[in-house]
C-alpha atoms as a PDB file:
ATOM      1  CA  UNK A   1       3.734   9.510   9.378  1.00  0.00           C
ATOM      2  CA  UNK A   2       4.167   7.354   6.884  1.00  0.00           C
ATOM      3  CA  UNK A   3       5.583   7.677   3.121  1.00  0.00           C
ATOM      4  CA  UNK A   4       3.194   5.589   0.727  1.00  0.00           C
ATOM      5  CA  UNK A   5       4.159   4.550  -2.641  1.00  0.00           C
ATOM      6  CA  UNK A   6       2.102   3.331  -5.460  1.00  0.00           C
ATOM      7  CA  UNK A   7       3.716   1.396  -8.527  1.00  0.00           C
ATOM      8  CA  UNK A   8       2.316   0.151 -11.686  1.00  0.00           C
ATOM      9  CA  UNK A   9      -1.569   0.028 -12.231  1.00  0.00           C
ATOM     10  CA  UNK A  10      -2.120   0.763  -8.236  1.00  0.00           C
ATOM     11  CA  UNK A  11      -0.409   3.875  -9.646  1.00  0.00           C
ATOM     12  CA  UNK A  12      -2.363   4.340 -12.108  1.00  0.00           C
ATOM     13  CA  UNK A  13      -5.698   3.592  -9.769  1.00  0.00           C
ATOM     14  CA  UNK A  14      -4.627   6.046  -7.351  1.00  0.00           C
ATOM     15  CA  UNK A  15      -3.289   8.838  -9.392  1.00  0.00           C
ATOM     16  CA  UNK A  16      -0.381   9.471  -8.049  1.00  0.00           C
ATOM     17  CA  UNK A  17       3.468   7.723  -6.841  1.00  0.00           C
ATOM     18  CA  UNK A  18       3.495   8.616  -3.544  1.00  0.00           C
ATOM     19  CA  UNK A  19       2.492  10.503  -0.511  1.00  0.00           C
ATOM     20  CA  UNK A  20       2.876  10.984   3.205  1.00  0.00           C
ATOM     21  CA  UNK A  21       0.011   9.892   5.401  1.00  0.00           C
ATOM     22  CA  UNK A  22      -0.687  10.280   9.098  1.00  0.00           C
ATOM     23  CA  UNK A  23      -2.336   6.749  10.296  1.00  0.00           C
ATOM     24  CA  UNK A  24      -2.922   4.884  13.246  1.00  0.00           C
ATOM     25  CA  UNK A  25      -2.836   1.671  11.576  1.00  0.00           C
ATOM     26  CA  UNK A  26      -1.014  -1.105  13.327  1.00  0.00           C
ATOM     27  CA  UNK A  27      -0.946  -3.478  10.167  1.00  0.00           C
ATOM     28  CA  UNK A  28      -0.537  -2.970   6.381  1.00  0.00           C
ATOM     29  CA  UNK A  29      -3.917  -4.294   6.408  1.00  0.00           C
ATOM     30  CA  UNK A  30      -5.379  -1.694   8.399  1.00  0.00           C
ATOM     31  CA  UNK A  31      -3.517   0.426   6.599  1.00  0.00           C
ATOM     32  CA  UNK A  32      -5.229  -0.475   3.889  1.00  0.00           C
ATOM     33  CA  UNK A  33      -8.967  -0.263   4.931  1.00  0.00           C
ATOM     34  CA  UNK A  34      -7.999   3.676   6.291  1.00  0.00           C
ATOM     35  CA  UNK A  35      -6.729   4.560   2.427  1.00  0.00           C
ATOM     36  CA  UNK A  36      -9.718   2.652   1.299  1.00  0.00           C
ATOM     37  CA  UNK A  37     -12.317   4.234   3.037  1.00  0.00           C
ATOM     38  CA  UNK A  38     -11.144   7.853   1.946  1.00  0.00           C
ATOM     39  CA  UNK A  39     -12.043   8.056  -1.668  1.00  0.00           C
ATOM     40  CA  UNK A  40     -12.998   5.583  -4.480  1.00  0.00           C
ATOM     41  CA  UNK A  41      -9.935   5.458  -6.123  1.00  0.00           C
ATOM     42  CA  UNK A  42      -8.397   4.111  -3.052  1.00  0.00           C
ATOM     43  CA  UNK A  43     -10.928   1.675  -2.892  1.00  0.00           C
ATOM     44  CA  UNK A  44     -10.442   0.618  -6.622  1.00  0.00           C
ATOM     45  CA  UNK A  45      -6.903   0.395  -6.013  1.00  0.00           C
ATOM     46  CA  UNK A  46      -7.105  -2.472  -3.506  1.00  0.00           C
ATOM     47  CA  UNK A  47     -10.161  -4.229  -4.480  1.00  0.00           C
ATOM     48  CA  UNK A  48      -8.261  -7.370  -4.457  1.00  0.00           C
ATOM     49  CA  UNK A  49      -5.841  -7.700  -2.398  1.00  0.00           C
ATOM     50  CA  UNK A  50      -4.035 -10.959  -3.771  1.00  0.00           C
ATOM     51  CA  UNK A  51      -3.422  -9.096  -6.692  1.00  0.00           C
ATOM     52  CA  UNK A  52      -0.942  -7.137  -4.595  1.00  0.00           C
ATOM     53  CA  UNK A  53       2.163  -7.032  -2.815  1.00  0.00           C
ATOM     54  CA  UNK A  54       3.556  -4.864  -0.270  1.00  0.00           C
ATOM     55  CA  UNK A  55       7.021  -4.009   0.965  1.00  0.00           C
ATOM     56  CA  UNK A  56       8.017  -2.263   3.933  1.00  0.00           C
ATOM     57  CA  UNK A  57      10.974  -0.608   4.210  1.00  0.00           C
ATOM     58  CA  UNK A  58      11.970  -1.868   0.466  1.00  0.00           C
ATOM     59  CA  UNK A  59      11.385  -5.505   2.190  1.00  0.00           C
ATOM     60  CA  UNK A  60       8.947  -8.178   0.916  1.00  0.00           C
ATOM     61  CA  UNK A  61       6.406  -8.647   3.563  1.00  0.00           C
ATOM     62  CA  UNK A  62       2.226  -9.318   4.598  1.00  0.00           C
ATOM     63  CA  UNK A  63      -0.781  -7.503   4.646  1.00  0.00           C
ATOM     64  CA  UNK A  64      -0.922  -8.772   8.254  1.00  0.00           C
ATOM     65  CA  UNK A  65       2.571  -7.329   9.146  1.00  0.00           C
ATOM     66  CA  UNK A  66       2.796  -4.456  11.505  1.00  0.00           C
ATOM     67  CA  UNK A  67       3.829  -0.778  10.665  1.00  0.00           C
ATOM     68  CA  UNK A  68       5.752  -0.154  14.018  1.00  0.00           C
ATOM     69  CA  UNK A  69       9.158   1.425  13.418  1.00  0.00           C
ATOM     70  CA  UNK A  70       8.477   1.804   9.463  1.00  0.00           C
ATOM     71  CA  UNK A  71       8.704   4.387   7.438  1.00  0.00           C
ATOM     72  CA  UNK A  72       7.996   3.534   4.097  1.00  0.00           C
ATOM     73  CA  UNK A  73       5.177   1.003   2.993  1.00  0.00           C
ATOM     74  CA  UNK A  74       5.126   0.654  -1.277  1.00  0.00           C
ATOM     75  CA  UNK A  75       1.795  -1.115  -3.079  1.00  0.00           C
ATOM     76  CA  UNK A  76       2.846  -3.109  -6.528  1.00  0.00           C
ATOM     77  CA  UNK A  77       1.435  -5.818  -8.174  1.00  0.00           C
ATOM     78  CA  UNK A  78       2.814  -9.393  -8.777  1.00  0.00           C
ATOM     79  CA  UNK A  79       6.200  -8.609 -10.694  1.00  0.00           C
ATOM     80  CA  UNK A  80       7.682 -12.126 -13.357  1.00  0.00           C
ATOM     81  CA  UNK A  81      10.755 -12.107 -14.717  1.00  0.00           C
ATOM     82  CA  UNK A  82      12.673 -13.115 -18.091  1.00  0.00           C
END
């Protein structure tokens, strides 16, 4: 099991912050396609991947990472500072 979060217009996309989800994904990225094919919204959320980032365990990381050992994988889009 796996805690999900969603920030920002992925939020938005999804509908809600978070959730737990049972997956036998060994990469974000196959994470990814499993959340995708289980509703629209999930496949609006991550149309385009480059417009995302992903961090696992509240670490940066790649949609080609693998999920082994996490616990928590967040979704958010590009952040800029000022």
């Amino acid at each position: 099991m796996l805690d999900v979060m969603y920030f920002a217009w992925v939020r938005e996309r999804i509908g809600e912050p978070r959730e737990t989800v049972a997956t036998e994904a060994a990469t974000v990225a196959e994470l990814v396609e499993e959340l995708k094919a289980r509703e629209p919204r999930y496949e609006a959320a991550f149309a385009d991947l480059s417009a995302l980032r992903v961090a696992l365990d509240q670490e940066l990381s790649d949609f080609d990472a693998p999920l082994a050992g996490v616990r928590e994988v967040a979704f958010f889009p590009p952040m800029t500072g000022g």
